[in-house]
Protein backbone atom coordinates (compact mmCIF):
# COMPACT_ATOMS: atom_id res chain seq x y z
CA UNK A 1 132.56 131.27 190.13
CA UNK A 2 133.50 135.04 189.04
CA UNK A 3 133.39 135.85 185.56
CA UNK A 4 137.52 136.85 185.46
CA UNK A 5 138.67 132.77 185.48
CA UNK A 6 135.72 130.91 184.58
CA UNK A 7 134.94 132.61 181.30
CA UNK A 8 136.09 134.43 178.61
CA UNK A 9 134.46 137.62 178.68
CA UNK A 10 133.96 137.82 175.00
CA UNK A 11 131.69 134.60 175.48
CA UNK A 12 129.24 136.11 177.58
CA UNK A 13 128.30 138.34 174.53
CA UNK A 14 127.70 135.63 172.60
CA UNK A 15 125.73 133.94 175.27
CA UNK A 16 123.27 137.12 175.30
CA UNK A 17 123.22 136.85 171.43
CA UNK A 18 121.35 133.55 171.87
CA UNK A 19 119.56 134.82 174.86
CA UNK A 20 118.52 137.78 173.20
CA UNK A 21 117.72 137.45 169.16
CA UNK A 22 118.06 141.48 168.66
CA UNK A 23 122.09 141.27 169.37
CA UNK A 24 121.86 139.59 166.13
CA UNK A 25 121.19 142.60 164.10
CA UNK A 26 123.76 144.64 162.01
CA UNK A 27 124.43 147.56 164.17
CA UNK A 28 125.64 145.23 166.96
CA UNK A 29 128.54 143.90 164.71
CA UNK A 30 131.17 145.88 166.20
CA UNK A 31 130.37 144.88 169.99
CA UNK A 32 130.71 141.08 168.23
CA UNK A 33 134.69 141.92 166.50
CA UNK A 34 135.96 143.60 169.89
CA UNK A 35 138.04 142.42 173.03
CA UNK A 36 136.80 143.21 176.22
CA UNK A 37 138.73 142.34 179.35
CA UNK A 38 135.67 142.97 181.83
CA UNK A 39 131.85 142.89 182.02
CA UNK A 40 131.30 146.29 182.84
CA UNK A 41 133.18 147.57 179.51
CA UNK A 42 130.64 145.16 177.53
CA UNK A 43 127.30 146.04 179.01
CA UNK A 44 128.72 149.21 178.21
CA UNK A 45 129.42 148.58 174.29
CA UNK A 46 126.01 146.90 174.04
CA UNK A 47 123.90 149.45 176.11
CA UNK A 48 125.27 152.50 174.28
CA UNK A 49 124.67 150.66 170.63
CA UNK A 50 121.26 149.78 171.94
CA UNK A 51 120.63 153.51 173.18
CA UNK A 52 121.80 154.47 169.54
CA UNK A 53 119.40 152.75 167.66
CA UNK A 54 116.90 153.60 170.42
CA UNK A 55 117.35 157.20 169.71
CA UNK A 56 116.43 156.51 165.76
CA UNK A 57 113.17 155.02 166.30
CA UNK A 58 112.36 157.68 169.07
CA UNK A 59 112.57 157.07 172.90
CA UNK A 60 109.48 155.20 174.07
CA UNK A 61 107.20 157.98 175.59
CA UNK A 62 104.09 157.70 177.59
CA UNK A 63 101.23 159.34 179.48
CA UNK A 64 101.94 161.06 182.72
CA UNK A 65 99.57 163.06 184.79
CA UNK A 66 100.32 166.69 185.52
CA UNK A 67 98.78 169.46 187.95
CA UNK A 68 100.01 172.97 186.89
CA UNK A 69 98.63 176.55 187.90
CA UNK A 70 97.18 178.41 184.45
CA UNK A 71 95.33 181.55 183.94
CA UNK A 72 92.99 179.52 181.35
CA UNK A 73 91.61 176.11 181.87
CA UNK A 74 93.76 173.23 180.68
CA UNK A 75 92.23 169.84 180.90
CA UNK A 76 90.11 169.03 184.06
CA UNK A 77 89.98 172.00 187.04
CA UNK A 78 91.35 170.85 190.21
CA UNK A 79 88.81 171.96 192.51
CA UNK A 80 90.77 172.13 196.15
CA UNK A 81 93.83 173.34 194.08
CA UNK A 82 91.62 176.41 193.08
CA UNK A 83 89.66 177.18 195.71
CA UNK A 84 93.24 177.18 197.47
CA UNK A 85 94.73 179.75 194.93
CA UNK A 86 91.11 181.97 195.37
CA UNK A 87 92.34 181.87 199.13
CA UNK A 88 95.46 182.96 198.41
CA UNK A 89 94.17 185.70 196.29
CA UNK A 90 95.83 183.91 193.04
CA UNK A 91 93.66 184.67 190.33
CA UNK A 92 94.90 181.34 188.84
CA UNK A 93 93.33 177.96 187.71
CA UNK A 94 94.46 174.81 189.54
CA UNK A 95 94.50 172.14 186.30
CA UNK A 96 94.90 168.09 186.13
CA UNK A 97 95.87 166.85 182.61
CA UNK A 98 97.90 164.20 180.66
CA UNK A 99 100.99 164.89 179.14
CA UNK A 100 103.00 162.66 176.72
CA UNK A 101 106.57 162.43 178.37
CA UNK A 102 109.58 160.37 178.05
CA UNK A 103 109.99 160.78 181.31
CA UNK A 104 108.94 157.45 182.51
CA UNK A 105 110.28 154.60 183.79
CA UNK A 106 111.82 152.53 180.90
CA UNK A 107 114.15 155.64 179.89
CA UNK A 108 114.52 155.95 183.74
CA UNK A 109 116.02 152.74 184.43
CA UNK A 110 118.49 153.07 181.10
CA UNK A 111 119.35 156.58 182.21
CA UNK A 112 120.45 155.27 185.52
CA UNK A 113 122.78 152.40 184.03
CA UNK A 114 124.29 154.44 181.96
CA UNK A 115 125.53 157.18 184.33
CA UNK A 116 126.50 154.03 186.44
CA UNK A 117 128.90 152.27 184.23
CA UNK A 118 130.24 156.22 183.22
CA UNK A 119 131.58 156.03 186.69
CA UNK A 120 133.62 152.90 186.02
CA UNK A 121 137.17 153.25 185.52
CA UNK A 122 137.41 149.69 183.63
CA UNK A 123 134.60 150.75 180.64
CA UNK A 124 136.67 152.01 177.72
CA UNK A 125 136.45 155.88 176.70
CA UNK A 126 134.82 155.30 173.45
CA UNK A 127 131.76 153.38 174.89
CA UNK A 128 132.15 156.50 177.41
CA UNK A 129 131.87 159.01 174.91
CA UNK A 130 129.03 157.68 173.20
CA UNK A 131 127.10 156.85 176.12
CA UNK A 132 127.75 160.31 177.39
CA UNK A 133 126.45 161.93 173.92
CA UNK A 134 123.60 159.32 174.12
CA UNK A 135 122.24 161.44 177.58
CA UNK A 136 122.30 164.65 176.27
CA UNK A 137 119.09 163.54 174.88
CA UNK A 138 117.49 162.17 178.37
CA UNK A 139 118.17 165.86 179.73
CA UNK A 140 114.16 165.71 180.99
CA UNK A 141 114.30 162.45 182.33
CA UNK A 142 114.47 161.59 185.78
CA UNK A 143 117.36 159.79 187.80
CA UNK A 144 115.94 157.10 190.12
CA UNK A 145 117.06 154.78 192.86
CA UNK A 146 118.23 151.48 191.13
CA UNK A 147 117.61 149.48 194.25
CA UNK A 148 113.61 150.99 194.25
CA UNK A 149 112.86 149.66 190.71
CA UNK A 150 110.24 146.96 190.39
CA UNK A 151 111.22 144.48 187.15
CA UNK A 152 108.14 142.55 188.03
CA UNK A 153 106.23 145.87 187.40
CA UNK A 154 107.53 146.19 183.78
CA UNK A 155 104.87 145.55 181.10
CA UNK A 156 105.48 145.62 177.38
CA UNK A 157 103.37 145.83 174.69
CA UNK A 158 103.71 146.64 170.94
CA UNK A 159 105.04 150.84 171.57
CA UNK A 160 108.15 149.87 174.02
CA UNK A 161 108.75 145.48 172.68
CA UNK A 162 112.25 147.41 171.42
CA UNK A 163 113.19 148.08 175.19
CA UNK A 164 112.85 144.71 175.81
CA UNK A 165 116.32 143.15 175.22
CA UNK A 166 118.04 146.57 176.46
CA UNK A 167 116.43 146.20 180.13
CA UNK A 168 117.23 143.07 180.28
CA UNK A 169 120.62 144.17 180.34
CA UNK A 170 120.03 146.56 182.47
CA UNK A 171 118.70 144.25 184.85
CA UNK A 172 121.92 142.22 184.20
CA UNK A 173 123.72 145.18 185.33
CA UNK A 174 121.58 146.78 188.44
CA UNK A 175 120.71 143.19 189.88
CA UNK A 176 123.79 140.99 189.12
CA UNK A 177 126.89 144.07 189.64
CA UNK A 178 125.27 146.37 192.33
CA UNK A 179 126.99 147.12 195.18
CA UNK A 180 126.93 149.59 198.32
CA UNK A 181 129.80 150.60 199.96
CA UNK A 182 130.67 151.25 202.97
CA UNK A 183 130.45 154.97 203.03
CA UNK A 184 126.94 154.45 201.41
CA UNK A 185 127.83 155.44 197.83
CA UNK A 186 126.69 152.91 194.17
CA UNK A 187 129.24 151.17 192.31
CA UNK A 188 129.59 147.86 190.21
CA UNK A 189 130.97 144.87 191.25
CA UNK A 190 133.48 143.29 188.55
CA UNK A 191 131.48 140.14 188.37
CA UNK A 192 128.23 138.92 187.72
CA UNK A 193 126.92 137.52 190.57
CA UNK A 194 126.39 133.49 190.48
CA UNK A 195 122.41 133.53 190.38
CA UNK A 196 122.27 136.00 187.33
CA UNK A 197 125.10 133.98 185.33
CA UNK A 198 123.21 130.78 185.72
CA UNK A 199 119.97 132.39 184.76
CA UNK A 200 121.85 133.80 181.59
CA UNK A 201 123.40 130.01 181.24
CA UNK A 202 120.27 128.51 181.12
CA UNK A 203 118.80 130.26 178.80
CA UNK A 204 121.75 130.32 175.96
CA UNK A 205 121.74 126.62 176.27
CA UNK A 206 118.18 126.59 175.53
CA UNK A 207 118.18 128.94 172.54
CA UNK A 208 121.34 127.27 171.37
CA UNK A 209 119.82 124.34 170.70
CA UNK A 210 116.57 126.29 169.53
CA UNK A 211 118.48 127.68 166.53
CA UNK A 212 121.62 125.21 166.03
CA UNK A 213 120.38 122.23 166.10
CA UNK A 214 117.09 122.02 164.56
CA UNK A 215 116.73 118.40 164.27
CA UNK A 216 115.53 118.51 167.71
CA UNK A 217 112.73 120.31 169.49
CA UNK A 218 114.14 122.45 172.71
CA UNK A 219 111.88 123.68 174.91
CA UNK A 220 111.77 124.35 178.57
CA UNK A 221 108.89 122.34 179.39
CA UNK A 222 106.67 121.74 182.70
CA UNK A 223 106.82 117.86 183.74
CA UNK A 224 104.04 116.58 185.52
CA UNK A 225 103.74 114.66 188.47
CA UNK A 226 102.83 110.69 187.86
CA UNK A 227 100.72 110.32 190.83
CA UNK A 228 98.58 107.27 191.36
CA UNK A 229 95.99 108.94 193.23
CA UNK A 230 95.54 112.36 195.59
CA UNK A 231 95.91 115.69 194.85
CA UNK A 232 98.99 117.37 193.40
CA UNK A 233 98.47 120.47 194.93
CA UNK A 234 100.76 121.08 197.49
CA UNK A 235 103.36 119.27 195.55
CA UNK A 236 105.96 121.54 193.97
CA UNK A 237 106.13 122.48 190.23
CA UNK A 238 108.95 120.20 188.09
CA UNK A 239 110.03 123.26 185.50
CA UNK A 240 112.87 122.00 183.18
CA UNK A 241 115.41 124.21 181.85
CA UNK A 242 116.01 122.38 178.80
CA UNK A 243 114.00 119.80 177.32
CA UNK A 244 115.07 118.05 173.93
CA UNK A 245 112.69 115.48 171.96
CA UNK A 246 113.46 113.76 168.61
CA UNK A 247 110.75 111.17 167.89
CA UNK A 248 109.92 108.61 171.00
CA UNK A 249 113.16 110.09 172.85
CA UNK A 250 113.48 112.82 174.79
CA UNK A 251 117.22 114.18 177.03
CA UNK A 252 116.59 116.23 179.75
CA UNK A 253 119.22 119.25 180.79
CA UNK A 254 119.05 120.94 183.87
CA UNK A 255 121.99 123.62 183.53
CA UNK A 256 124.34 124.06 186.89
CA UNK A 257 126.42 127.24 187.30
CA UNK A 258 127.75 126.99 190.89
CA UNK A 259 131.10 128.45 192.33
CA UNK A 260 131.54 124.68 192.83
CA UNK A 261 130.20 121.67 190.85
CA UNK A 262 130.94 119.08 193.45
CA UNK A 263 130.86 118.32 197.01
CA UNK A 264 133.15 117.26 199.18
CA UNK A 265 131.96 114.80 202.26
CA UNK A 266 134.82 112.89 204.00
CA UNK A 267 137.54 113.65 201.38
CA UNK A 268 135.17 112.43 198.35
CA UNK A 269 134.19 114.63 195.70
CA UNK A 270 130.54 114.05 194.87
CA UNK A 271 127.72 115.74 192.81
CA UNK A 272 125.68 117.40 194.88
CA UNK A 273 122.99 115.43 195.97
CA UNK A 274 119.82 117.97 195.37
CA UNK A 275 120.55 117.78 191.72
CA UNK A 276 120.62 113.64 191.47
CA UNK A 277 117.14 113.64 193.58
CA UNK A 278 116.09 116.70 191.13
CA UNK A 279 117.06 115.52 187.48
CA UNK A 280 115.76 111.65 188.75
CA UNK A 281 112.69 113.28 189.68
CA UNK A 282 112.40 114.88 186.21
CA UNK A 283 113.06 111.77 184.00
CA UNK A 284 110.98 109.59 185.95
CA UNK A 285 108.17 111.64 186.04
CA UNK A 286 108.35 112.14 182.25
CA UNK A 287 108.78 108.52 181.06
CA UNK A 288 105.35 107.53 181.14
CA UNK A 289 104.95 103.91 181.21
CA UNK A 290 108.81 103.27 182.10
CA UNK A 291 109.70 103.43 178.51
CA UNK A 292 113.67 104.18 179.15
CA UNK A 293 113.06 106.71 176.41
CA UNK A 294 113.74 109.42 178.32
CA UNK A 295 117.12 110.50 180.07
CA UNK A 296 118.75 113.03 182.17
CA UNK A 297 121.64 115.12 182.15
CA UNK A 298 123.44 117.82 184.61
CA UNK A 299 125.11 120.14 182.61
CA UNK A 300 127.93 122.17 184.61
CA UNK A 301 129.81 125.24 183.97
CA UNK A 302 132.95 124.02 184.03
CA UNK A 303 134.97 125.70 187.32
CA UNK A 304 138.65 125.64 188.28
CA UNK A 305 138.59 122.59 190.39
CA UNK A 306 140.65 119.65 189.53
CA UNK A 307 138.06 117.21 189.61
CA UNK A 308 134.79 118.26 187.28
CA UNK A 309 131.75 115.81 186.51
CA UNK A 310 131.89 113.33 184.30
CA UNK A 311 129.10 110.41 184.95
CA UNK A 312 126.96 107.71 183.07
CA UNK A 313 124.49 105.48 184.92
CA UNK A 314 121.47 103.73 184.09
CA UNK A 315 119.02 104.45 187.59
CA UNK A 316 115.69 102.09 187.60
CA UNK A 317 116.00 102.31 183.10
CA UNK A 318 116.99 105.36 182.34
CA UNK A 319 120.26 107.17 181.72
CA UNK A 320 121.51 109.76 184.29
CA UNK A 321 124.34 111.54 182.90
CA UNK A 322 126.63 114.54 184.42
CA UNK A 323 129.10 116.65 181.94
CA UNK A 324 130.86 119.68 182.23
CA UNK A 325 130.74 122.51 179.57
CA UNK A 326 133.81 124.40 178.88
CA UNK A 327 133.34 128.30 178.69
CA UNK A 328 136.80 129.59 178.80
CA UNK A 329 137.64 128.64 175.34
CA UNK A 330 136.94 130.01 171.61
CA UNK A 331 132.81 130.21 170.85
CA UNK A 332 133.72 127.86 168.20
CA UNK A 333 134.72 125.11 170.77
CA UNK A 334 131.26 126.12 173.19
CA UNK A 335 129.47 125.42 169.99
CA UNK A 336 130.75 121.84 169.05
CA UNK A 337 130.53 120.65 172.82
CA UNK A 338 126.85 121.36 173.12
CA UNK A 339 126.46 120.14 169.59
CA UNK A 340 128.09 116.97 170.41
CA UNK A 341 125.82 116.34 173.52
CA UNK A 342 122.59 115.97 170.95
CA UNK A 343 124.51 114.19 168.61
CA UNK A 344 125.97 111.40 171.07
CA UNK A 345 121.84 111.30 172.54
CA UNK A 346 120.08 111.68 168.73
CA UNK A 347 122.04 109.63 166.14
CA UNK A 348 120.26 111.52 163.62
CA UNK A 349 121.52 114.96 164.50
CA UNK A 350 124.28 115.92 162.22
């Protein structure tokens, strides 16, 4: 599924409003009022606001260690660096201190992006300008491979929480629209790639329902195994994506974004059969005591194929449903579809 027909671009910004609460704020209005006819151009918009209001606060800077050649002692002596210089007749102290920088690796990483998506033809001269102003002020810090950097590495605490959101989009961008080519040379694909779109999916559903539709509690819960005896061990961990309760009842939403949301086995369109066993798996662990309280439903990005899922079954008590959501449409419409899934499962939501 590539961004161009399955999705109005504009959408995906709103998608990363939900995903990420800062996009809310005033100085991202702008990005919110304008067109943007590809993915690049918007990662653009909102990395170059972000930068902005980055470069207000002050970019985040922290400790690096140095070794530097004085004529007075700085710090703490390097002792082979010294007795080196003595050798070389170099009348000169060899000295290991710490140096406040913002030359580390969170203005690294948005350096990097930036001069990336300068390269693109398709991102609009305005976001171009700015972002090219915007690097004047990372003159000192380094450029580094995008392919080397380590997310999992990334820690945040209470100096750098406002680089959170911005790496993320970063990330977006490095993981979901690098390419090589042939000759060896970086550029960005015109697409998000299908793994980073249905990571993104997942999680706007989720905060959608966090902050529209409070009558319900969303969260992406664990489920537990039901075993009757043994060890669950070995067994594999049952994460839900989205997980809404009102009261006794309880609709469980595993979000699909797949190129294709069926399967085709002698000339018959089916769901794919992983994500029956999966979602089954998930209700029937979570009804304790076979209550029928608690169903499932497989929510798919609507694609371009003719026939899209549309399913309601009752499997051993409990309701098994499969719907499509339609992206390519006004927010507006988004809104009321996923608002009309809680309503049709919770009579009480409004």
């Amino acid at each position: 599924m590539d961004s161009s027909n399955s999705i109005v671009i504009s959408n995906i910004y709103y998608m990363l409003t939900y995903a990420f609460q800062v996009l809310r704020q005033s100085n991202y209005d702008e990005v919110a009022s304008e067109p943007f006819d590809n993915i690049q151009d918007l990662f653009a918009a909102i990395l170059s606001k972000g930068i902005a209001q980055q470069l207000k606060q002050g970019l985040h800077r922290e400790y690096i260690e140095r070794t530097e050649d004085l004529s007075v002692m700085h710090g703490r002596i390097d002792i082979s660096g010294t007795i080196r210089n003595l050798a070389q007749d170099r009348k000169l102290l060899s000295c290991e201190y710490d140096e406040l920088s913002e030359n580390n690796i969170f203005n690294q990483i948005l350096k990097i992006t930036a001069l990336l998506l300068l390269k693109e033809d398709s991102v609009r001269e305005e976001s171009k300008t700015a972002l090219k102003k915007e690097m004047l002020f990372f003159a000192g810090v380094d450029e580094i491979d995008p392919f080397l950097i380590r997310w999992d590495m990334l820690r945040f605490n209470r100096n750098n929480q406002s680089y959170r959101m911005l790496l993320n989009i970063c990330q977006f961008v490095l993981e979901g629209l690098l390419l090589t080519t042939d000759e060896g040379n970086i550029k960005l694909a015109q697409f998000l790639d299908e793994q980073r779109m249905c990571r993104l999916y997942e999680k706007f559903i989720l905060e959608f329902y966090r902050k529209e539709v409070p009558e319900v509690k969303a969260n992406a819960s664990r489920i537990e195994w039901q075993l009757d005896d043994g060890m669950s061990t070995l067994l594999p961990t049952m994460q839900s994506d989205i997980m809404l309760t009102q009261g006794e009842k309880t609709l469980i939403i595993d979000a699909k974004y797949y190129s294709h949301a069926t399967q085709v086995q002698y000339g018959k369109h089916t769901l794919h059969s992983s994500n029956i066993y999966q979602i089954f798996a998930y209700v029937k662990n979570q009804d304790v005591g076979n209550t029928g309280n608690v169903s499932g439903l497989l929510l798919y990005a609507k694609t371009d194929e003719e026939i899209t899922p549309d399913m309601d079954v009752v499997m051993s008590g409990n309701k098994i449903s499969a719907k499509t959501l339609d992206l390519n449409c006004d927010f507006a419409s988004i809104s009321d579809q996923l608002k009309r899934i809680a309503k049709d499962y919770f009579k009480s939501v409004e």
